[in-house]
Protein backbone atom coordinates (compact mmCIF):
# COMPACT_ATOMS: atom_id res chain seq x y z
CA UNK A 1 5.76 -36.11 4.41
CA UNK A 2 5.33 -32.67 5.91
CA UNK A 3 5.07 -29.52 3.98
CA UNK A 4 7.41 -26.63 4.70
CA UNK A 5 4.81 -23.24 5.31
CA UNK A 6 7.48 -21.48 3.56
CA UNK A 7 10.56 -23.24 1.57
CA UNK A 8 13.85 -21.24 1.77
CA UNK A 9 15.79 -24.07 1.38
CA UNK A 10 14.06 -24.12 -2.07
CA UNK A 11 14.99 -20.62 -2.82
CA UNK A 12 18.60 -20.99 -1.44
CA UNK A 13 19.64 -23.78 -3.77
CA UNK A 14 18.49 -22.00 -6.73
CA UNK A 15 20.89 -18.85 -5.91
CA UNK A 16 23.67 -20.72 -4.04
CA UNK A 17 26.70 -20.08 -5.94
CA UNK A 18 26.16 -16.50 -6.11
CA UNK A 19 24.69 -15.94 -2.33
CA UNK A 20 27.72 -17.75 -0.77
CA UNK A 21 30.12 -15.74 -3.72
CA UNK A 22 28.65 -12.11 -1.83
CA UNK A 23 28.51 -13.94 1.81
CA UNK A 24 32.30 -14.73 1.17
CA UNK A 25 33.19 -11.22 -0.24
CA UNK A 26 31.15 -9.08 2.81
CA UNK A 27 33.25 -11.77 5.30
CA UNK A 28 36.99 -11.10 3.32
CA UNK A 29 36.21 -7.07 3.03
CA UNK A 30 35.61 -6.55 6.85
CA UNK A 31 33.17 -3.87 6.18
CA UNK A 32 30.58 -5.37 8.02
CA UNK A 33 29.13 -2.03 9.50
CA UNK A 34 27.84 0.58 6.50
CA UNK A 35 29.92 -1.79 4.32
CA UNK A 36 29.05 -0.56 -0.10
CA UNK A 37 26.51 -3.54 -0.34
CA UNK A 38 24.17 -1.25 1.83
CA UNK A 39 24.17 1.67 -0.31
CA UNK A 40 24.56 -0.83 -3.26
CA UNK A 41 20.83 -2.34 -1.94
CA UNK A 42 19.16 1.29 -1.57
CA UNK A 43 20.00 2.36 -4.89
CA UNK A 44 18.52 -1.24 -6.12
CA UNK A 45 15.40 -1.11 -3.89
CA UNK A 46 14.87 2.87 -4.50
CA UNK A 47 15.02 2.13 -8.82
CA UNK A 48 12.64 -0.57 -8.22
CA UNK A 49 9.41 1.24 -6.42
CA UNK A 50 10.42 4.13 -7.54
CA UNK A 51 11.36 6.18 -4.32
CA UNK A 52 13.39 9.14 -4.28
CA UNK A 53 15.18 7.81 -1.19
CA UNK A 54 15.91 4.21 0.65
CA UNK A 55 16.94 4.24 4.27
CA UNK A 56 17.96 0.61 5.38
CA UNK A 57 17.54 -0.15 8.77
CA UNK A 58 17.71 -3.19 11.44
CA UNK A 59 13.95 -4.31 11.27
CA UNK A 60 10.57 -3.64 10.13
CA UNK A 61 9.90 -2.07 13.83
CA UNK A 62 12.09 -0.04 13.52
CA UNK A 63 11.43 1.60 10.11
CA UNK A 64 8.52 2.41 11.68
CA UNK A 65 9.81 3.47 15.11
CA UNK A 66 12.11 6.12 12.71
CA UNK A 67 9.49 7.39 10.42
CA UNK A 68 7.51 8.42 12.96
CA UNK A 69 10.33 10.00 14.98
CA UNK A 70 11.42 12.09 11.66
CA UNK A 71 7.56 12.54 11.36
CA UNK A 72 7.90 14.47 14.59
CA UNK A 73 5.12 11.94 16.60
CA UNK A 74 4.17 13.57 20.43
CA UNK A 75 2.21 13.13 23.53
CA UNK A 76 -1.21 13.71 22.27
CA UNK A 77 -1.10 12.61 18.93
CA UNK A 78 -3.32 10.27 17.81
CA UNK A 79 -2.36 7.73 15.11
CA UNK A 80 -4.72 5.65 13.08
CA UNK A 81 -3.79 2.16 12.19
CA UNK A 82 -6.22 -0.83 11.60
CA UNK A 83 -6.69 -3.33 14.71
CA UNK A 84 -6.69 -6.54 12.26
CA UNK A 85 -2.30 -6.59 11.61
CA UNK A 86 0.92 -7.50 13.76
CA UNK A 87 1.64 -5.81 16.68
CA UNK A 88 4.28 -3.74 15.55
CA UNK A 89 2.25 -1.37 13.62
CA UNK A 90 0.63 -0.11 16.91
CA UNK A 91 3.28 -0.82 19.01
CA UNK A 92 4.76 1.73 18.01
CA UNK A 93 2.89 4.78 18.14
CA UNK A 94 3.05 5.53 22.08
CA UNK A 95 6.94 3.98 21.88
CA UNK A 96 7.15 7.65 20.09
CA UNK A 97 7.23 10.10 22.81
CA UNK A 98 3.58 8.66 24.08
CA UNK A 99 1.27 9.15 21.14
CA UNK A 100 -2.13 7.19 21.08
CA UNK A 101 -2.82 4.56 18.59
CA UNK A 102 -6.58 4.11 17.32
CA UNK A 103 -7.73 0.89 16.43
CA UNK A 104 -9.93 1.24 13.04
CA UNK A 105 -11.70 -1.98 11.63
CA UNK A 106 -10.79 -3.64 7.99
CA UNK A 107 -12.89 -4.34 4.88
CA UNK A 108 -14.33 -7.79 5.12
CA UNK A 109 -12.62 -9.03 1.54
CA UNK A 110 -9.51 -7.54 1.10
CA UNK A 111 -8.58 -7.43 4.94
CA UNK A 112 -7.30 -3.94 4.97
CA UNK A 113 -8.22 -0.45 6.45
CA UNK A 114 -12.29 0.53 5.96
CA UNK A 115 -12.02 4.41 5.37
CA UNK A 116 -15.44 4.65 6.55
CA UNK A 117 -14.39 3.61 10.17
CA UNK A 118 -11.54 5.59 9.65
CA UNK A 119 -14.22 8.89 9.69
CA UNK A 120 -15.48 7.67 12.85
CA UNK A 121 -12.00 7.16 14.59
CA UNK A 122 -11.11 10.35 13.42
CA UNK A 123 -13.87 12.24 14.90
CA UNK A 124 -13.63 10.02 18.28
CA UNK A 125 -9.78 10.76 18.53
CA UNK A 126 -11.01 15.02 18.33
CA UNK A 127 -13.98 13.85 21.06
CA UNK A 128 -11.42 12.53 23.21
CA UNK A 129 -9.34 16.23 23.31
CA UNK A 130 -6.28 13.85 20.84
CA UNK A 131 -4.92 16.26 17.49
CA UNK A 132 -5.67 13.66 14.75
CA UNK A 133 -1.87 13.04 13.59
CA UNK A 134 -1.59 10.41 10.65
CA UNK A 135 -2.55 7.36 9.39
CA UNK A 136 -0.78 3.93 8.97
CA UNK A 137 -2.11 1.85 6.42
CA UNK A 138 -1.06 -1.91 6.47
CA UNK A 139 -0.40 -3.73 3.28
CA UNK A 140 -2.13 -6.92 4.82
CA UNK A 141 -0.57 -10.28 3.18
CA UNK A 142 0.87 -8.44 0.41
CA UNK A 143 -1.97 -6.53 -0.91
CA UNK A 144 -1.97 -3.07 -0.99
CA UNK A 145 -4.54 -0.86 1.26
CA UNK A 146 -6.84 1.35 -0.72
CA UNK A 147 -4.66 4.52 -1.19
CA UNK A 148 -7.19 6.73 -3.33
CA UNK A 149 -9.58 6.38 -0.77
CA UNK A 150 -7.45 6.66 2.34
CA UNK A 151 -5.14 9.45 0.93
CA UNK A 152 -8.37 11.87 0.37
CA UNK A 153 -9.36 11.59 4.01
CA UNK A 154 -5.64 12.07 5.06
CA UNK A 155 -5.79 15.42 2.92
CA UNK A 156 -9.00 16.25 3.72
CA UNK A 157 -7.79 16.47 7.77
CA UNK A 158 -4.06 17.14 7.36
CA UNK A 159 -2.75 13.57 8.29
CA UNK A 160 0.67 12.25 7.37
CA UNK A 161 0.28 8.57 5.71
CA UNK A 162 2.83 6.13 6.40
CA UNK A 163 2.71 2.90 4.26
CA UNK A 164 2.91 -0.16 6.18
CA UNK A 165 4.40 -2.48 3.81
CA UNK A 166 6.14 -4.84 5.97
CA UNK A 167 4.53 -7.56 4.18
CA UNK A 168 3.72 -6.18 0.86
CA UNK A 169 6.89 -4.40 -1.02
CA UNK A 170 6.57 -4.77 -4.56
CA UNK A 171 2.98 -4.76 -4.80
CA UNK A 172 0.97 -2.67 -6.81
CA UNK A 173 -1.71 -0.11 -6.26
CA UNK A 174 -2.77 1.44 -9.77
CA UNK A 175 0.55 1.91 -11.09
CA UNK A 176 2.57 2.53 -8.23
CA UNK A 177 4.96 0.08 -6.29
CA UNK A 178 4.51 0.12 -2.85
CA UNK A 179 7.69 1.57 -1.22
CA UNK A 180 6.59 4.60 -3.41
CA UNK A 181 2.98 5.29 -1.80
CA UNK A 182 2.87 7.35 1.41
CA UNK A 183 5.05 10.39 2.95
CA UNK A 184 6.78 7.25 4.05
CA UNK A 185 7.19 3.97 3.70
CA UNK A 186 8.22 1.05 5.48
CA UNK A 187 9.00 -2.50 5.04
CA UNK A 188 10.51 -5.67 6.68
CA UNK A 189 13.22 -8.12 5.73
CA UNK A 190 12.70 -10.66 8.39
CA UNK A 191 13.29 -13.98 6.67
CA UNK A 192 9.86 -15.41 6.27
CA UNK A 193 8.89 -11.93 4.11
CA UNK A 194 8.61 -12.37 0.23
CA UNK A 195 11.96 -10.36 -0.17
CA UNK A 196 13.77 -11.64 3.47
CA UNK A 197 17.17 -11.56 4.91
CA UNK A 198 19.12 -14.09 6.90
CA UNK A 199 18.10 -12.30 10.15
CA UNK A 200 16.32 -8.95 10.93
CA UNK A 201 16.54 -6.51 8.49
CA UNK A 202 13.99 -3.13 7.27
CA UNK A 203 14.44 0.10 5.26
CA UNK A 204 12.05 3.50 4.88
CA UNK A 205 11.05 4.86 1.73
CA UNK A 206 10.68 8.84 1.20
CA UNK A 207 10.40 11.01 -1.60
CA UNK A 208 10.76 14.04 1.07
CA UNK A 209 14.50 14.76 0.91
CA UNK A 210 13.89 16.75 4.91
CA UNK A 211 12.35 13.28 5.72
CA UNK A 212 15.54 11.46 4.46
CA UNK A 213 18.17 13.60 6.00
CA UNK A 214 16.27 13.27 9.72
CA UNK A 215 16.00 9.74 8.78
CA UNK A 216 19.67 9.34 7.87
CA UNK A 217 20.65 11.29 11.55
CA UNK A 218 18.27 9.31 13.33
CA UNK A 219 19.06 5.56 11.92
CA UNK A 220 22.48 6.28 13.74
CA UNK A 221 22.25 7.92 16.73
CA UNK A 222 21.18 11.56 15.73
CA UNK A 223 23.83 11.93 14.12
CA UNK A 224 25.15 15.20 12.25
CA UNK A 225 27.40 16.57 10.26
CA UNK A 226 30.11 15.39 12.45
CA UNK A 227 30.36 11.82 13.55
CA UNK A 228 30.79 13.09 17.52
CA UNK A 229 28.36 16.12 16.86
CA UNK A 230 24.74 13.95 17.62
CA UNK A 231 22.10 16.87 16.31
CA UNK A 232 19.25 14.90 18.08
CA UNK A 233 18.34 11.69 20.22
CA UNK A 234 18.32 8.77 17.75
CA UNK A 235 19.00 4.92 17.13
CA UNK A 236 21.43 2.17 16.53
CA UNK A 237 19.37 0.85 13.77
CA UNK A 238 21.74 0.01 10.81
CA UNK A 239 21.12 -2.96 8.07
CA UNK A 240 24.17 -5.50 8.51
CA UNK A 241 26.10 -5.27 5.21
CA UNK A 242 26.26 -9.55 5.46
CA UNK A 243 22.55 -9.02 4.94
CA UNK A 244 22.76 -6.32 2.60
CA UNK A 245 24.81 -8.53 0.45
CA UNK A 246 22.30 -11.60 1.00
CA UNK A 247 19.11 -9.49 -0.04
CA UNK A 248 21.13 -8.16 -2.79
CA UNK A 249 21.25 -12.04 -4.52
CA UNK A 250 18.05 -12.37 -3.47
CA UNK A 251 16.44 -9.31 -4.85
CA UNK A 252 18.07 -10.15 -7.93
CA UNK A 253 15.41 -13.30 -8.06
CA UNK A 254 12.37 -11.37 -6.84
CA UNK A 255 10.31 -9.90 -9.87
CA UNK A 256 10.31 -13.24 -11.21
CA UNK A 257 9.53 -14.89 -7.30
CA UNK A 258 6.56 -12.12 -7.68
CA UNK A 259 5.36 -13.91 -10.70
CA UNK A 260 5.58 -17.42 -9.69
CA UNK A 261 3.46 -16.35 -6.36
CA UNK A 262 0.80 -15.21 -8.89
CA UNK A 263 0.56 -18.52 -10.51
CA UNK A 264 0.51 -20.18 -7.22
CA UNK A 265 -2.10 -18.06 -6.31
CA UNK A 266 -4.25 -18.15 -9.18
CA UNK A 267 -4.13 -22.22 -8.74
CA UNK A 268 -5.22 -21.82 -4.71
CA UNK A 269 -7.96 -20.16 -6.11
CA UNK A 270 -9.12 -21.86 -8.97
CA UNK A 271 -9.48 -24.73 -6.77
CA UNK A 272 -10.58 -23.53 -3.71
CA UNK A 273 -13.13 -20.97 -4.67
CA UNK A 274 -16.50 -22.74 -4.66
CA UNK A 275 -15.74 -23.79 -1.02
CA UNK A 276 -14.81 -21.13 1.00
CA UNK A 277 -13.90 -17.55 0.59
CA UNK A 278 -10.59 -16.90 -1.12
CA UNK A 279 -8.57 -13.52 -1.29
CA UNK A 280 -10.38 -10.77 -3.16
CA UNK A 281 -7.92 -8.78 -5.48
CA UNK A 282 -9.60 -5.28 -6.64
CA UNK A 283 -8.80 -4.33 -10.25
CA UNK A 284 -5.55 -2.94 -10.84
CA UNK A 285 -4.10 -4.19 -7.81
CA UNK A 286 -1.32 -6.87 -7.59
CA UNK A 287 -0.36 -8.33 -4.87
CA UNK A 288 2.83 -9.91 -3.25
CA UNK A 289 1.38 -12.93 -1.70
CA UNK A 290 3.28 -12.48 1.75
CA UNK A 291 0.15 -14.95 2.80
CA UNK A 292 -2.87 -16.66 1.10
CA UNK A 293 -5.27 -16.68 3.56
CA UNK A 294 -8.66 -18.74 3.21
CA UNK A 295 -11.76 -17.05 5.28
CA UNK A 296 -13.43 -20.14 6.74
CA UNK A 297 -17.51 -19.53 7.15
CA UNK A 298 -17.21 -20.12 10.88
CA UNK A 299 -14.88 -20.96 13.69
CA UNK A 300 -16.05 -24.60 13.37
CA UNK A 301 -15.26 -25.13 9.93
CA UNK A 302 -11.85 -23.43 10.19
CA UNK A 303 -10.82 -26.16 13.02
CA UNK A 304 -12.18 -28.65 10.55
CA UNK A 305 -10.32 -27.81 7.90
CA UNK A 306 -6.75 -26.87 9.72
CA UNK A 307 -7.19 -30.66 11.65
CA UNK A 308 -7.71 -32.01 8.07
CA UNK A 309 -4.54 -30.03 7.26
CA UNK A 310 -2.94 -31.24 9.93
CA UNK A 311 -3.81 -35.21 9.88
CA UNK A 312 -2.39 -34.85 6.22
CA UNK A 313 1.04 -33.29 6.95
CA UNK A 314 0.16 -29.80 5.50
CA UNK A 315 1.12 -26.65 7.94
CA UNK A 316 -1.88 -24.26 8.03
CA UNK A 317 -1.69 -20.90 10.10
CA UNK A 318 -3.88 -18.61 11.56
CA UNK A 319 -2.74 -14.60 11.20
CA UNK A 320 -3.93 -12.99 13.43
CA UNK A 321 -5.90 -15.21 16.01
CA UNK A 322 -6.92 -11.65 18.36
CA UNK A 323 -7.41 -8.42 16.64
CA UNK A 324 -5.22 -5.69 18.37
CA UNK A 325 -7.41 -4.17 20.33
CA UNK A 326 -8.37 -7.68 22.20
CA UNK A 327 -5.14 -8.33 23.48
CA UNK A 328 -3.87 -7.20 26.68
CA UNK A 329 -1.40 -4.44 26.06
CA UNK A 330 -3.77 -2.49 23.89
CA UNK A 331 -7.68 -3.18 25.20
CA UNK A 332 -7.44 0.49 26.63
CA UNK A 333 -6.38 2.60 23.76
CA UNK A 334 -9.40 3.92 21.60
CA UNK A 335 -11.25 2.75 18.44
CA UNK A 336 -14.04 3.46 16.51
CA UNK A 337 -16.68 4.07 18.31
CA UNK A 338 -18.60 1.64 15.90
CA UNK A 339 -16.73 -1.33 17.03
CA UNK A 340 -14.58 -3.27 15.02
CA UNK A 341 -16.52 -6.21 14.22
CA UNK A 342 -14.92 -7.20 10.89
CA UNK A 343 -11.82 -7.40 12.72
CA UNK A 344 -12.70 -9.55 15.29
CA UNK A 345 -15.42 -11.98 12.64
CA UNK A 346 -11.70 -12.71 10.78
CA UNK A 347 -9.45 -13.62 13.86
CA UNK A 348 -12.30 -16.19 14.13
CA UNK A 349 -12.25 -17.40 10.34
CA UNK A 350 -9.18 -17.03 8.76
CA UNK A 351 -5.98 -19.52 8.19
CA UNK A 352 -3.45 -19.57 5.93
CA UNK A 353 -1.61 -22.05 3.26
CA UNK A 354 1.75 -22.58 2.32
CA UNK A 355 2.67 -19.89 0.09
CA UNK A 356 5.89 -19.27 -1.40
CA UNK A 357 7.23 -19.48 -5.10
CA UNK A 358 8.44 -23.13 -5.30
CA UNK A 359 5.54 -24.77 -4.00
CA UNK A 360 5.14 -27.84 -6.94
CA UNK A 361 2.07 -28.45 -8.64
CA UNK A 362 2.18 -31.80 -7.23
CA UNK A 363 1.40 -30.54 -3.84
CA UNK A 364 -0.22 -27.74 -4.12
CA UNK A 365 -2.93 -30.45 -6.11
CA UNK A 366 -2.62 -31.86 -2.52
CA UNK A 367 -3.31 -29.22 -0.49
CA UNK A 368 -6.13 -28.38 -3.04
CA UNK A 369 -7.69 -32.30 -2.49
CA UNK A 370 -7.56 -32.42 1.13
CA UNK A 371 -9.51 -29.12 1.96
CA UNK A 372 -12.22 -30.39 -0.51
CA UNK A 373 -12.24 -33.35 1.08
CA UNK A 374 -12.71 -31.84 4.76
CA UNK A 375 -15.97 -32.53 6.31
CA UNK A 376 -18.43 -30.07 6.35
CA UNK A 377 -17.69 -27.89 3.04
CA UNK A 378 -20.93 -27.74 0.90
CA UNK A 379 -19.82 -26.80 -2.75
CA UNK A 380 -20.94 -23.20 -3.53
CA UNK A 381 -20.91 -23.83 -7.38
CA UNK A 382 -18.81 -26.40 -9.67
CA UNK A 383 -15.25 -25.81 -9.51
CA UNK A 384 -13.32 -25.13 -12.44
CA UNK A 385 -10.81 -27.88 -13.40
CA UNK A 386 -7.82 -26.57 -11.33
CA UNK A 387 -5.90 -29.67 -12.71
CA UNK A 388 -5.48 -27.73 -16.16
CA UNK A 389 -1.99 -26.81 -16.52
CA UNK A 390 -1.36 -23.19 -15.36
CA UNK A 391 1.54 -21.71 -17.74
CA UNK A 392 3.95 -19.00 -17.07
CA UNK A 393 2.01 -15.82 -17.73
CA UNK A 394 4.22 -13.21 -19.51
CA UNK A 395 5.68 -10.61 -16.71
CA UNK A 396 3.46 -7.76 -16.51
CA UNK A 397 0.13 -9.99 -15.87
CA UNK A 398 -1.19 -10.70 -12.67
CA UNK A 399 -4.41 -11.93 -11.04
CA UNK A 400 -6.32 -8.34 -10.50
CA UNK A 401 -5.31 -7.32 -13.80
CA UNK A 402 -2.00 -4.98 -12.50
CA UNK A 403 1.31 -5.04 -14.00
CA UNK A 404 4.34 -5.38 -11.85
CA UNK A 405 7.82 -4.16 -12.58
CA UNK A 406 10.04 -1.15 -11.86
CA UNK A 407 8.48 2.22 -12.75
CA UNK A 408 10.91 3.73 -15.42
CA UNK A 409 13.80 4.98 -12.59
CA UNK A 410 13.59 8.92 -11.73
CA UNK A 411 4.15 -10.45 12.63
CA UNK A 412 2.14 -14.41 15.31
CA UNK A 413 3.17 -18.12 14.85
CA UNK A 414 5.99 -19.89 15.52
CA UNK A 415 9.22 -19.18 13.10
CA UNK A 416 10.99 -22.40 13.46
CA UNK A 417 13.31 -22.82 10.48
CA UNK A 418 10.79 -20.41 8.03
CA UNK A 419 9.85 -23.87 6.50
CA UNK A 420 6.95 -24.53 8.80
CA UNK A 421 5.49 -21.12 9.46
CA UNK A 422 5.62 -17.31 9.10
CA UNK A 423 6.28 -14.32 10.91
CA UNK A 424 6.01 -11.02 11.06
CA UNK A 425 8.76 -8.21 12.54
């Protein structure tokens, strides 16, 4: 029997009744455009990560298409954003009126942006006559970047931050839910995301009421305070309200989907970690688990492995096989000077498991026995027994040490049916 990559068949029979209740409703009110479930979603999502303000949108692209836009992004900008992601954080950046992305290179455990390189792209993008602009900082398979570090060298040169948290809302960095880190925020709802839709879906998060109000105008059109009075060029970029009213029942689920992923996690790695090199989560971090990606010690073991996978029914993916600035519609924007070897070292190691919150003991024991029975992986040090029961842990409690919960309110692969793989938008 085949694994699914990701089981939202799993996920839908457990919230049925009242998913098809709210599909039904949205379908009899024939507010399908704007419809209350949007606003209804905001306010949920906003209480959650503790934003001031939630802008829904149609995708994860765009979120960050619009941020920038309200950001006020030009020709001769340059924008910092780490070469080892999807496309779409890059993409982008010269979309907006022609700005330049810069590639900057990762840290080799936690896969996300190295503020050292980020000095050196910095002082390349001045070299090359670009006015250093902002940063995007990707929460990379659900953990969140290092914001101490990377918000002192955005205040230290006068660089907006956006958070890239496509894959990672819901995670925590030292107390703070991402959605709540950054001038702005950004996530994705695309189905195979830890909170998804049933279709494309995104929304911004701002605690900068000027930011919201250009957002608001720009999500539809430009508009202002009249509906035929369009202040500025803008979008059609609106969340259905059918999927406002899905994410809604689904939300409802996802602190305690958070938790489960921990527990899956925490197995993965009890049992994996004496073979090859599992995800590293720094103290007081949590993540959401969008991915749990292995890092094989070469590109010959990773085949290995994957065709062991494979021969046993069990989906394994690599994210992201070329780094950024190695494929063809970026090789001639700049980077750190440096290079960005860690980047490129992981498209050649990494691969990723099934991950989601339903994945049963039973076969996560056999994803766990057929990677330790690959050829070619010399034991490190003994294992511990991963076969020991892993209880509930009380929510709050998380690999890394983090809690996760509401602060007290104020993209590669194919995507065939979400069961076999994972995407990015």
């Amino acid at each position: 029997m085949t694994l699914p990559f990701i089981d939202l068949a799993a996920q839908q029979e457990r919230i049925k009744d009242s998913l098809f209740a709210r599909i039904e409703a949205v379908v009899k009110s024939g507010n399908y455009i704007m419809g209350p479930e949007v606003g209804e979603l905001e306010s949920k999502l906003a209480a959650f990560c503790g934003a001031r303000h939630v802008i829904s949108c149609a995708n994860g692209t765009d979120a960050l298409m619009l941020a920038m836009m309200a950001l006020g992004v030009k020709r001769g900008d340059a924008v910092f954003c780490p070469s080892f992601t999807f496309a779409a954080t890059a993409e982008m950046v010269p979309f907006v009126d022609g700005a330049t992305p810069v590639f900057v290179d990762v840290h080799d455990d936690t896969y996300n942006l190295d503020v050292e390189s980020l000095k050196r792209a910095i002082a390349h993008a001045k070299s090359l006559g670009l006015r250093p602009a902002g940063v995007i900082a990707v929460d990379l398979f659900g953990l969140p970047a290092d914001y101490d570090a990377i918000e002192k060298i955005a205040a230290d040169n006068g660089l907006w931050l956006i958070d890239d948290s496509a894959q990672g809302f819901g995670g925590v960095y030292k107390g703070r839910v991402t959605g709540s880190i950054g001038k702005i925020a950004t996530t994705s709802f695309f189905p195979a995301k830890p909170l998804g839709c049933y279709g494309d879906g995104g929304a911004i998060f701002t605690n900068d009421d000027e930011m919201a109000r250009l957002l608001h105008s720009y999500r539809v059109h430009g508009k202002g305070a009249h509906k035929y009075d369009n202040e500025r060029l803008g979008q059609n970029s609106r969340l259905d309200t059918l999927q406002a009213g899905i994410l809604l029942e689904k939300f409802a689920v996802y602190p305690d989907e958070i938790e489960k992923r921990q527990i899956v996690a925490e197995r993965y790695t009890n049992g994996l970690s004496n073979l090859v090199q599992t995800p590293h989560i720094p103290e007081g971090l949590k993540s959401v688990w969008a991915q749990y990606t292995l890092q094989a010690s070469s590109e010959e073991q990773r085949t290995k492995v994957m065709n062991a996978l494979k021969d046993a029914g069990i989906p394994s993916v690599v994210y992201y096989p070329l780094p950024l600035h190695q494929q063809t519609a970026y090789r001639d924007f700049p980077r750190d000077p440096a290079g960005l070897a860690v980047s490129e070292r992981l498209s050649k190691r990494v691969f990723s498991l099934p991950m989601h919150p339903y994945l049963s003991k039973a076969d996560q024991d056999r994803i766990i026995d057929v990677i330790r029975s690959a050829p070619d992986l010399e034991r490190k040090h003994p294992a511990p027994d991963f076969r020991q029961p892993t209880g509930p842990r009380p929510v709050g409690t998380a690999i890394g040490s983090a809690a996760i919960g509401p602060p007290q309110a104020g993209r590669c692969g194919s995507s065939a049916a979400f069961k076999t793989t994972a995407s990015r938008a």
